[in-house]
N, C-alpha and C. Protein backbone atom coordinates (compact mmCIF):
# COMPACT_ATOMS: atom_id res chain seq x y z
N UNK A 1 -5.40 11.89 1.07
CA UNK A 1 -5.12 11.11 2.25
C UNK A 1 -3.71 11.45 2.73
N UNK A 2 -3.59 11.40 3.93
CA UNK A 2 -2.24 11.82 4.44
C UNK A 2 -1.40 10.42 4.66
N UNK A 3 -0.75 10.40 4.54
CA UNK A 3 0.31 9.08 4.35
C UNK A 3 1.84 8.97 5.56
N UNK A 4 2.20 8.19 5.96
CA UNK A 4 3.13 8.33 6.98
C UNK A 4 4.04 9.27 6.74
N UNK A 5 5.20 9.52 7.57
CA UNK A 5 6.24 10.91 6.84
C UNK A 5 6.90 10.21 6.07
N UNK A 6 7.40 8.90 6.61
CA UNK A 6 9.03 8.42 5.58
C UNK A 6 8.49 8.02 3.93
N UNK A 7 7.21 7.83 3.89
CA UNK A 7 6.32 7.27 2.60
C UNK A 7 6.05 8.49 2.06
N UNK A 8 5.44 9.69 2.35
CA UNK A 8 5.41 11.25 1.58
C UNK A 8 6.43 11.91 1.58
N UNK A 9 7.71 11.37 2.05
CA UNK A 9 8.73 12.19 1.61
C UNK A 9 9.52 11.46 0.74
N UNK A 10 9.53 10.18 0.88
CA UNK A 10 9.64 8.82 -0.72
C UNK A 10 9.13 9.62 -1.42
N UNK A 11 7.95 9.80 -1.59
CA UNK A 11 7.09 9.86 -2.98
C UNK A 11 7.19 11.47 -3.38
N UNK A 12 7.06 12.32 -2.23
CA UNK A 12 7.55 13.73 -2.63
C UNK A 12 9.03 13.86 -3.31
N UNK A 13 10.23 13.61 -2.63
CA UNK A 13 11.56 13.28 -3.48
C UNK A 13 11.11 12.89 -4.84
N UNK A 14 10.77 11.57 -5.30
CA UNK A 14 10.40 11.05 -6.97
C UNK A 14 9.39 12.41 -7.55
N UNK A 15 8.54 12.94 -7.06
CA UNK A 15 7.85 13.59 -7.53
C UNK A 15 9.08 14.94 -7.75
N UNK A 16 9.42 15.36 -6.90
CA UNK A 16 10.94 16.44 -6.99
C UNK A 16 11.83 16.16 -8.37
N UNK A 17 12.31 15.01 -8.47
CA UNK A 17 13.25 14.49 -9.34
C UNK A 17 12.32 14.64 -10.86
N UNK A 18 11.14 14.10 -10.94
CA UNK A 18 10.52 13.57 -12.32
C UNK A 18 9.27 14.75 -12.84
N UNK A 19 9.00 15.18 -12.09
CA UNK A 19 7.84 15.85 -12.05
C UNK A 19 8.53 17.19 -13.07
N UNK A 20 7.83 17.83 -14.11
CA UNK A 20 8.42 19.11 -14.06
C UNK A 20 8.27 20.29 -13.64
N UNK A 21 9.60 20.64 -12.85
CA UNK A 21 9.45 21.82 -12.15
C UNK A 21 8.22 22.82 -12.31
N UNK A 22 8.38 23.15 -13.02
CA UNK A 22 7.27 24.56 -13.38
C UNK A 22 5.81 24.05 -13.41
N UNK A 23 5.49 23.13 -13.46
CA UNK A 23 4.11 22.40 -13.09
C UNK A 23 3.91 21.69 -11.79
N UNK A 24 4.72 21.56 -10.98
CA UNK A 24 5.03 20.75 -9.80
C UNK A 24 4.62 21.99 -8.60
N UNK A 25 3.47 21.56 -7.97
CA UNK A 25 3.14 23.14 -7.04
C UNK A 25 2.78 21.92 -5.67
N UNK A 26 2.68 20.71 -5.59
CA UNK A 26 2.49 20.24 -4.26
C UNK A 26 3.27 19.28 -4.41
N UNK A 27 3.87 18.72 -2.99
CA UNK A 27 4.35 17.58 -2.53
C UNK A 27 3.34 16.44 -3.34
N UNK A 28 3.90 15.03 -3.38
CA UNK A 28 2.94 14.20 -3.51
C UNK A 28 1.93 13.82 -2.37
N UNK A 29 0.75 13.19 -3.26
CA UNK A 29 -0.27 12.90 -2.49
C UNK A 29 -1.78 12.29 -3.28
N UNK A 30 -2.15 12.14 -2.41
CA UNK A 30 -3.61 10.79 -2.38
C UNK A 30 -4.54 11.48 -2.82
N UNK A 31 -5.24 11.77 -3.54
CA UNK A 31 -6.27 12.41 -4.27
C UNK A 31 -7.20 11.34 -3.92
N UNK A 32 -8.68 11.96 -3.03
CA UNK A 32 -9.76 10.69 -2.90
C UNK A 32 -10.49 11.53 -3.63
N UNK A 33 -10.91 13.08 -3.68
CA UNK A 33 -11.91 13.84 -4.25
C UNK A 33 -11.17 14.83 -4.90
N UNK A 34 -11.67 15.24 -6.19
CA UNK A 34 -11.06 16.40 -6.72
C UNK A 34 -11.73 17.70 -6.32
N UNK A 35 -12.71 17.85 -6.32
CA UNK A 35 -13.09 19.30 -6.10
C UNK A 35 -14.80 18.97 -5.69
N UNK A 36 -14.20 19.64 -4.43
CA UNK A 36 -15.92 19.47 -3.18
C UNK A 36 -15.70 20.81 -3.48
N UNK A 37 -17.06 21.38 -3.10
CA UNK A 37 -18.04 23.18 -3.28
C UNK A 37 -17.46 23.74 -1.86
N UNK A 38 -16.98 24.77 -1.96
CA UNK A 38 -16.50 25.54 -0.92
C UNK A 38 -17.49 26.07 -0.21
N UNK A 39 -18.47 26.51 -0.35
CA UNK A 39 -19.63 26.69 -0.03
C UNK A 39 -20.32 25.78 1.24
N UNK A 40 -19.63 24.41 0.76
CA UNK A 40 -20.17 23.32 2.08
C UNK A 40 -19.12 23.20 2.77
N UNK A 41 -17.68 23.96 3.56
CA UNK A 41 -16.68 23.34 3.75
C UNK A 41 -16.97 23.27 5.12
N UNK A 42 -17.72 23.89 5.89
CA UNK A 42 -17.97 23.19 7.06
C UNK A 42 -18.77 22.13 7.24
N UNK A 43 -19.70 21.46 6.86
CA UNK A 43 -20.57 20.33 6.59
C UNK A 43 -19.09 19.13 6.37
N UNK A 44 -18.31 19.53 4.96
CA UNK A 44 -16.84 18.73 4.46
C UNK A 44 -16.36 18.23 5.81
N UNK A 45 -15.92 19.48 6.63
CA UNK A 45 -15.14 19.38 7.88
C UNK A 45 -15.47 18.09 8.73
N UNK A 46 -17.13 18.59 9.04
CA UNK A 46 -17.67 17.91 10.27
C UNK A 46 -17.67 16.34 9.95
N UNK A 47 -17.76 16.17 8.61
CA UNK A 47 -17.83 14.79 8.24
C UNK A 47 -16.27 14.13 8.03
N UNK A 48 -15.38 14.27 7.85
CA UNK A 48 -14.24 14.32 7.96
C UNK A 48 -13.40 14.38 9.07
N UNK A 49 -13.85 15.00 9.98
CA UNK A 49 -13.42 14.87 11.55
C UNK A 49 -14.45 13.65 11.97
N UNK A 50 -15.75 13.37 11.85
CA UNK A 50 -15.94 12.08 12.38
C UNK A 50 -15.60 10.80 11.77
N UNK A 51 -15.72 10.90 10.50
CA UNK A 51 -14.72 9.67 9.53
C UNK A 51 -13.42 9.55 10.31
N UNK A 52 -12.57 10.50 10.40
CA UNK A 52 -11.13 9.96 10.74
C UNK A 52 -11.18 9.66 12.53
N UNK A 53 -11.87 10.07 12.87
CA UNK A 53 -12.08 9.74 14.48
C UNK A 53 -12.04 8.20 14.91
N UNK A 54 -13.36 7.87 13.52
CA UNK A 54 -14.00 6.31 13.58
C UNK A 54 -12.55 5.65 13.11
N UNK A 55 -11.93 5.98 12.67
CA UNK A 55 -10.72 4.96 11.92
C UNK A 55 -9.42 4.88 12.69
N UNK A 56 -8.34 4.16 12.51
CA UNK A 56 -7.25 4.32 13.34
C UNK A 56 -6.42 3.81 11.71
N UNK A 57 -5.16 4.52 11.95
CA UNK A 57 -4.13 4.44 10.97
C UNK A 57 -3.88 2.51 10.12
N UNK A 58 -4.16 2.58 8.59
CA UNK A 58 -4.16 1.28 7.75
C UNK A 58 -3.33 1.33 6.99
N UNK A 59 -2.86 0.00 7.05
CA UNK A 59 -1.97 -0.29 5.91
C UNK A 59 -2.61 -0.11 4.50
N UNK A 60 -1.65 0.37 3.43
CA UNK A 60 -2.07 0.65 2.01
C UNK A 60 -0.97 0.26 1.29
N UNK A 61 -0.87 -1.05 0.37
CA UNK A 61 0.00 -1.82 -0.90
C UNK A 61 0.10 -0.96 -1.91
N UNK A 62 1.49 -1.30 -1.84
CA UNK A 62 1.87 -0.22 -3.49
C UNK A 62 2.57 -1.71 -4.01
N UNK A 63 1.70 -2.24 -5.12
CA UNK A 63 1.82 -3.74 -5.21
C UNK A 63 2.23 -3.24 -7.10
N UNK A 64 2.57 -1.92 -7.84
CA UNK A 64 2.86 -1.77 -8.78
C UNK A 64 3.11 -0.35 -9.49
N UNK A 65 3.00 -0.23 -10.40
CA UNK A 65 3.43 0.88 -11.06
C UNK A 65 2.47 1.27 -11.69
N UNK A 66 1.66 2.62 -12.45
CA UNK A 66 0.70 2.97 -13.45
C UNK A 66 1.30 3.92 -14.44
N UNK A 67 1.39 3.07 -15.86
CA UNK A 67 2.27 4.33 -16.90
C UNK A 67 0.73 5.12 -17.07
N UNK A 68 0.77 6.76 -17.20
CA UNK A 68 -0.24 7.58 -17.67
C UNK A 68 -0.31 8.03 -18.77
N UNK A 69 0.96 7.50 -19.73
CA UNK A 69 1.09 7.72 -21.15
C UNK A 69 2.19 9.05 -21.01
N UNK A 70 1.47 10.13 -20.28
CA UNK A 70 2.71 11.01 -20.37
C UNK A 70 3.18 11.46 -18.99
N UNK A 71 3.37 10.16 -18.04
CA UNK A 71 4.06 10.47 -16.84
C UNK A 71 3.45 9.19 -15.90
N UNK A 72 4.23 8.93 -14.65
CA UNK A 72 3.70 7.43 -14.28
C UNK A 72 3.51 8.06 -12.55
N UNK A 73 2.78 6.95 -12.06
CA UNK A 73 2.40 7.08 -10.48
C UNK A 73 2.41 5.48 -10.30
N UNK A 74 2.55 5.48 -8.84
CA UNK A 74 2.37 4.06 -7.91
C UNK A 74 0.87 4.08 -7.62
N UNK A 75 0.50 2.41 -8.31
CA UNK A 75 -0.66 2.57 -7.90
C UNK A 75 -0.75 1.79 -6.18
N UNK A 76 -2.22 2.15 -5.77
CA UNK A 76 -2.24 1.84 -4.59
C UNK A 76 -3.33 1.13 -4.13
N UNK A 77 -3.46 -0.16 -3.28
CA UNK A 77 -4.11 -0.90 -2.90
C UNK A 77 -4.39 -1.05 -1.39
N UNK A 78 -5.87 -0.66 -1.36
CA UNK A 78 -6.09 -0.59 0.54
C UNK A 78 -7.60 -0.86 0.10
N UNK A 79 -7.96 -2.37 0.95
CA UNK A 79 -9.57 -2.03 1.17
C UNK A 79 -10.11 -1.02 2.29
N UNK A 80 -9.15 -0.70 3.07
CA UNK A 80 -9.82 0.33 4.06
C UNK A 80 -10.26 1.61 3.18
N UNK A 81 -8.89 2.14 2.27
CA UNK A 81 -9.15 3.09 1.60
C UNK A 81 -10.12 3.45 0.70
N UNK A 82 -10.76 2.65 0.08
CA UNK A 82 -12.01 2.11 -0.83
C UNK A 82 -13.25 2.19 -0.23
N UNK A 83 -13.23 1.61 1.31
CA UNK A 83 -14.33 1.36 1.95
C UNK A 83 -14.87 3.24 2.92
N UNK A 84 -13.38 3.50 2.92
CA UNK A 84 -13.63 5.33 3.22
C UNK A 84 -14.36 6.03 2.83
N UNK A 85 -13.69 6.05 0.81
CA UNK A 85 -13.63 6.37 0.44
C UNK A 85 -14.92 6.70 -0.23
N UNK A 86 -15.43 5.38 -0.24
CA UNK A 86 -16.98 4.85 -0.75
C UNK A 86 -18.15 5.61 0.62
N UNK A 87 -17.82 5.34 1.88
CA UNK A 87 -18.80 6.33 3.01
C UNK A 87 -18.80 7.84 2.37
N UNK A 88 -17.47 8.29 2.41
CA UNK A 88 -17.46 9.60 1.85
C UNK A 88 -18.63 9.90 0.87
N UNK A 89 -18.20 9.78 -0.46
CA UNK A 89 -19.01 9.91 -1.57
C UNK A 89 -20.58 9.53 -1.71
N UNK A 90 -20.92 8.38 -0.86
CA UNK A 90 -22.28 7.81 -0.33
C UNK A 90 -22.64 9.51 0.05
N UNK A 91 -21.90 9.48 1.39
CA UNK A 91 -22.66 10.91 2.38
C UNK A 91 -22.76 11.82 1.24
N UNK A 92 -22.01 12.08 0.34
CA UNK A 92 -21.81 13.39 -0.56
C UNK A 92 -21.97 13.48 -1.81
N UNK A 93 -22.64 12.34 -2.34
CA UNK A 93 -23.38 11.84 -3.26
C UNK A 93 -23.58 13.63 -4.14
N UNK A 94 -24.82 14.09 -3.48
CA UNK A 94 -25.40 15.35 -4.01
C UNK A 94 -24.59 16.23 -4.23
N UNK A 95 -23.06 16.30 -3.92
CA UNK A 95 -22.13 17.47 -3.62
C UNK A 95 -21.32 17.11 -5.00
N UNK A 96 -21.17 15.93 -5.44
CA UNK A 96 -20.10 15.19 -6.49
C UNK A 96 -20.34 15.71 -7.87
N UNK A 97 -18.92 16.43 -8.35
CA UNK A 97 -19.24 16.00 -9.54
C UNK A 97 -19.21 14.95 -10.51
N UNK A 98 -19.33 15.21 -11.93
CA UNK A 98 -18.95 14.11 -12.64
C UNK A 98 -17.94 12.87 -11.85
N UNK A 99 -16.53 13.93 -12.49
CA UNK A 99 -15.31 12.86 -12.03
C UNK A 99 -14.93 12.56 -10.74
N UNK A 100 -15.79 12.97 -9.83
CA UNK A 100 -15.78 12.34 -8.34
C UNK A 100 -16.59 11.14 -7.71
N UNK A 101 -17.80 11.34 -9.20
CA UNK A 101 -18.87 10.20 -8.90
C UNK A 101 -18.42 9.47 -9.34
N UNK A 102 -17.64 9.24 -10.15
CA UNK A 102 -16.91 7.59 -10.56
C UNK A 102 -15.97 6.96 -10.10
N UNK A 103 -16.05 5.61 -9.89
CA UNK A 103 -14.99 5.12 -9.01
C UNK A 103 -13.38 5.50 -9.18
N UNK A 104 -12.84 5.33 -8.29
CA UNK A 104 -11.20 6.12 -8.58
C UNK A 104 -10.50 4.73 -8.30
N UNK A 105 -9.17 5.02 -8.84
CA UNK A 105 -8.30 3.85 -8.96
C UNK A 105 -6.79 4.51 -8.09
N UNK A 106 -6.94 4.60 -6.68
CA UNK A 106 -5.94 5.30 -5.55
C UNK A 106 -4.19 5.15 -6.46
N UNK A 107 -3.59 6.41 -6.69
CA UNK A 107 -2.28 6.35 -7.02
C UNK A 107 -1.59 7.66 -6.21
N UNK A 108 -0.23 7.53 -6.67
CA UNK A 108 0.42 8.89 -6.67
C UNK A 108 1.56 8.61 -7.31
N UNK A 109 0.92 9.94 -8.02
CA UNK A 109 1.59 10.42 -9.41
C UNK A 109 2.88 11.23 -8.73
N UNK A 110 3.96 10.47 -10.06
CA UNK A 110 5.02 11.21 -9.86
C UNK A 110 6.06 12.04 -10.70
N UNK A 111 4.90 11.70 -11.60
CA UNK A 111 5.71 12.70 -13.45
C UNK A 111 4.09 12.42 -13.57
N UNK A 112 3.97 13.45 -14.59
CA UNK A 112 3.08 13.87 -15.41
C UNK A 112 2.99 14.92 -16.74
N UNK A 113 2.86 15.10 -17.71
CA UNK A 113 2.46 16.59 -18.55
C UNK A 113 4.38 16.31 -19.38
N UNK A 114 4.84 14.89 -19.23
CA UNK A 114 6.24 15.21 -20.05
C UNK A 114 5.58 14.48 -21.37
N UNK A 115 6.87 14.79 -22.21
CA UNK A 115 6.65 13.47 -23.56
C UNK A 115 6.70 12.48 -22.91
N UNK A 116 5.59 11.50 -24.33
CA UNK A 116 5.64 9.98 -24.14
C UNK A 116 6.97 9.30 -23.86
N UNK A 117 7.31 9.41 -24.66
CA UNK A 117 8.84 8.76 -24.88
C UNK A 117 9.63 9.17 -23.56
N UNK A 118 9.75 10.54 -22.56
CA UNK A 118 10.14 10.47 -21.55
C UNK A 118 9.46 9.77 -20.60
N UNK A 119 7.96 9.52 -20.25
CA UNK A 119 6.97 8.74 -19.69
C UNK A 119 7.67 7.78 -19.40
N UNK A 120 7.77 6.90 -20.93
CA UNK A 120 8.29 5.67 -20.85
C UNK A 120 9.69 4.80 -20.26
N UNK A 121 10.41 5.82 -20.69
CA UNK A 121 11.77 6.07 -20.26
C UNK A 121 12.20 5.76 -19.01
N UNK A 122 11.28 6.57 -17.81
CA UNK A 122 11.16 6.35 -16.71
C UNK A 122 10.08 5.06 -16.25
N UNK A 123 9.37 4.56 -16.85
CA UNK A 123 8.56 3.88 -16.58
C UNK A 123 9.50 2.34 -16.72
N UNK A 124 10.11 2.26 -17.78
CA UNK A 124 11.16 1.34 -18.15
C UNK A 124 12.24 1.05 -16.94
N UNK A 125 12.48 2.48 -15.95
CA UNK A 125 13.79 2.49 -15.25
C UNK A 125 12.86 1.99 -13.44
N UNK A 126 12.04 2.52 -14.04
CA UNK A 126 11.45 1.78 -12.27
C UNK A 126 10.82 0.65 -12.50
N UNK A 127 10.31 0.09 -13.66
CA UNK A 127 9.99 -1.12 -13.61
C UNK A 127 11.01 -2.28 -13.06
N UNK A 128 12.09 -1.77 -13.72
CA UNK A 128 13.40 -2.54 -13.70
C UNK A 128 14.22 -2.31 -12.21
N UNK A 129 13.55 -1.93 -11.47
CA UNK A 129 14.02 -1.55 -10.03
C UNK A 129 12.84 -2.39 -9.06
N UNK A 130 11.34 -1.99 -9.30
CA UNK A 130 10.42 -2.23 -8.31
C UNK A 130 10.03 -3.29 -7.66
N UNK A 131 10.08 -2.92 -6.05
CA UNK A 131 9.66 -4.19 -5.24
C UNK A 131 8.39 -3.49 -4.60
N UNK A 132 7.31 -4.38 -4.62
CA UNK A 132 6.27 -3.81 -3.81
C UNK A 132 6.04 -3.66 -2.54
N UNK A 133 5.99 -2.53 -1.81
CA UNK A 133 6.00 -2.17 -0.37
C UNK A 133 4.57 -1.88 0.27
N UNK A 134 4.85 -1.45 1.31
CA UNK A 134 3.42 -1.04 1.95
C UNK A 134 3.97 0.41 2.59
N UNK A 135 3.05 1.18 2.53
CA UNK A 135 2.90 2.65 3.44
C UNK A 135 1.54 2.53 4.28
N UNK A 136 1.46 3.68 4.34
CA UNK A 136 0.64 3.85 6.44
C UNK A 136 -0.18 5.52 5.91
N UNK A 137 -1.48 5.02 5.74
CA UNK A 137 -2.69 5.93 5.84
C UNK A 137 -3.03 6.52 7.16
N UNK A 138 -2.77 7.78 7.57
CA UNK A 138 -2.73 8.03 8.70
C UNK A 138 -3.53 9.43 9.17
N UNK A 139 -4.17 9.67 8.04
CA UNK A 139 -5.16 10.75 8.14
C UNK A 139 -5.68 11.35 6.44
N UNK A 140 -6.29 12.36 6.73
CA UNK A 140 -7.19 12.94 5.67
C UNK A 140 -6.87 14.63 5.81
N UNK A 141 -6.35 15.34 4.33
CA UNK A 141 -6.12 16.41 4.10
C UNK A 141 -7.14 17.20 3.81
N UNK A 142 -7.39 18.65 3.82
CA UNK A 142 -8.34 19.25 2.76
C UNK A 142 -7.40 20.40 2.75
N UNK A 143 -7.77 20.59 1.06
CA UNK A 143 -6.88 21.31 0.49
C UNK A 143 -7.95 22.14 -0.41
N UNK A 144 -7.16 24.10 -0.43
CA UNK A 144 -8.43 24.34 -1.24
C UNK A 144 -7.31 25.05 -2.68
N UNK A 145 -8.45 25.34 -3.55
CA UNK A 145 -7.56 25.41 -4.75
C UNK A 145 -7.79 27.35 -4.74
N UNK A 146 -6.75 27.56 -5.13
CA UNK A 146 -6.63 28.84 -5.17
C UNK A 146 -6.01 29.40 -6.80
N UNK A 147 -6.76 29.42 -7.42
CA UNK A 147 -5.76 29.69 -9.18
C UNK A 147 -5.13 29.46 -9.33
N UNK A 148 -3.88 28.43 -8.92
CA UNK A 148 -2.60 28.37 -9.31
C UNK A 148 -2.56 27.04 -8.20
N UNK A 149 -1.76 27.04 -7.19
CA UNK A 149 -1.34 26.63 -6.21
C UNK A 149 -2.44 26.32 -5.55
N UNK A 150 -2.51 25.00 -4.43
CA UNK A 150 -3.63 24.66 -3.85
C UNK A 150 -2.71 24.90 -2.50
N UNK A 151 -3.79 25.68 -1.35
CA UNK A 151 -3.29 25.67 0.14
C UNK A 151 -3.67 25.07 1.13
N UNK A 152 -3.08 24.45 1.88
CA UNK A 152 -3.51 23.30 3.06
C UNK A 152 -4.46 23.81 3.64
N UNK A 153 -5.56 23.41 3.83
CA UNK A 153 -6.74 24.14 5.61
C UNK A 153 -6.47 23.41 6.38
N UNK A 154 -6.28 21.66 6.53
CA UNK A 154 -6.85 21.08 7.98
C UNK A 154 -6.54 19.46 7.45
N UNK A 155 -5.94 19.37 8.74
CA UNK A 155 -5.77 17.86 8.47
C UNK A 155 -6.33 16.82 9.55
N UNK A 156 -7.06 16.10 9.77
CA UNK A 156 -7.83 15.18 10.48
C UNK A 156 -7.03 13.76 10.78
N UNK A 157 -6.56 13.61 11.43
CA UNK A 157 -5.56 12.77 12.28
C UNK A 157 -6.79 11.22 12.12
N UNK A 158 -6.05 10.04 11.91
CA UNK A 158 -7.20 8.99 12.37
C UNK A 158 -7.09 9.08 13.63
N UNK A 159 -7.94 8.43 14.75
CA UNK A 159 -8.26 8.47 15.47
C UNK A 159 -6.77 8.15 16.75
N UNK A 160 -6.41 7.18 16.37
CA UNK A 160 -5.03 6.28 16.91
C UNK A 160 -3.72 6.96 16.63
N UNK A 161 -4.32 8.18 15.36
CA UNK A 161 -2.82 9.21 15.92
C UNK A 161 -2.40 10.53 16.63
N UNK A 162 -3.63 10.54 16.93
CA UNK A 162 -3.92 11.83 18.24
C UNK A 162 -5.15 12.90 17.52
N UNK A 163 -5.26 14.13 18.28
CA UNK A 163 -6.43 14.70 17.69
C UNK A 163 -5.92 15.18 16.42
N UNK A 164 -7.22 15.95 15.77
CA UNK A 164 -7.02 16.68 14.06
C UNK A 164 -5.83 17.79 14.63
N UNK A 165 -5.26 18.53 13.78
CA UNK A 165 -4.25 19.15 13.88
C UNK A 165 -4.82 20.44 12.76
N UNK A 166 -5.37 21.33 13.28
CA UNK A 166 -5.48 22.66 12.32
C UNK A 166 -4.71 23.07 11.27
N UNK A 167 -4.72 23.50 10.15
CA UNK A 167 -4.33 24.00 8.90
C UNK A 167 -3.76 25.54 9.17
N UNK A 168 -2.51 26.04 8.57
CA UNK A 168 -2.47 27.97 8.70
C UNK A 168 -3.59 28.06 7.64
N UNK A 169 -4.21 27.42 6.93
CA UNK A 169 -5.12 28.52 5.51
C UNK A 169 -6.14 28.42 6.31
N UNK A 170 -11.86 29.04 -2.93
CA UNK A 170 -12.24 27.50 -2.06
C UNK A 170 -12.95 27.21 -2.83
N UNK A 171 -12.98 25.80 -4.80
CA UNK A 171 -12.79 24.06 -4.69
C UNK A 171 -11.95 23.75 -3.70
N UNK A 172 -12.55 22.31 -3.15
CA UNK A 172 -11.63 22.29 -2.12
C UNK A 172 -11.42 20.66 -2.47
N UNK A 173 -10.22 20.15 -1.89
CA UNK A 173 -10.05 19.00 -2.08
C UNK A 173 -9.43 18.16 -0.81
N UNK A 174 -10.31 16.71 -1.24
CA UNK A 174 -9.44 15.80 -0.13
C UNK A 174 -8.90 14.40 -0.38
């Protein structure tokens, strides 16, 4: 999910700072699907440009923190996002795998893959800081994975923030 700028560049910065470098290949971001079949990415598209058409930009609660044992993310609270999220996977049911068919719990991760004990460390230092805010859902990414590094294709604007906006760039993800 694409997220307002001043909220993905919050969460990209923490992800910059905590994340480790040499494993760190994207900005932060909203994982609704891990890996749709490249094979269907125009079918992906068409459904994705009318999803975000139907919608206009929602508020989404970051009402806490999620330790992952070895790295932490903000978790995130939106019934819009759920209720998307849930059309999506309905339509694409047959396309899902395993870990796409099960319900997801919306975060973004901002360390991951360190020691526990660093996990915690940081988990300890933002607990002791955190006030819960709100950010601004404001469209839908697809991203495809390329061996290493995943590259942007196309981003689908909700409806209320002007048209989709083309990608320069396949699992593909959104």
């Amino acid at each position: 999910m694409k997220l307002d700028k001043a909220s993905a560049e919050r969460f990209t910065a923490e992800r910059k700072r905590y994340f480790p470098p040499e494993r760190n290949y994207l900005d932060a971001h909203v994982t609704l699907f891990h890996q749709l079949p490249a094979e269907h990415r125009k079918q992906l598209e068409i459904d994705l440009a009318n999803e975000a058409g139907m919608l206009s930009a929602f508020t989404i609660d970051v009402p806490g923190l999620r330790f992952l044992g070895r790295g932490m993310a903000y978790d995130l609270s939106s019934p819009d996002t759920e209720t998307l999220r849930a059309r999506l996977a309905t339509r694409w049911r047959e396309l899902l795998g395993p870990q796409d068919s099960q319900h997801i719990r919306p975060h973004v991760t901002i360390q991951n893959k360190v020691e526990p004990a660093e996990a915690r460390q940081l988990r300890d230092e933002l607990e002791a800081r955190f006030i819960p805010f709100i950010v601004r859902g404001e469209g839908l990414d697809l991203w495809e994975y390329r061996g290493g590094p995943w590259a942007h294709l196309r981003t689908f604007l909700f409806a209320a923030n002007g048209e989709a906006v083309e990608g320069t760039q396949t699992a593909l993800k959104c």
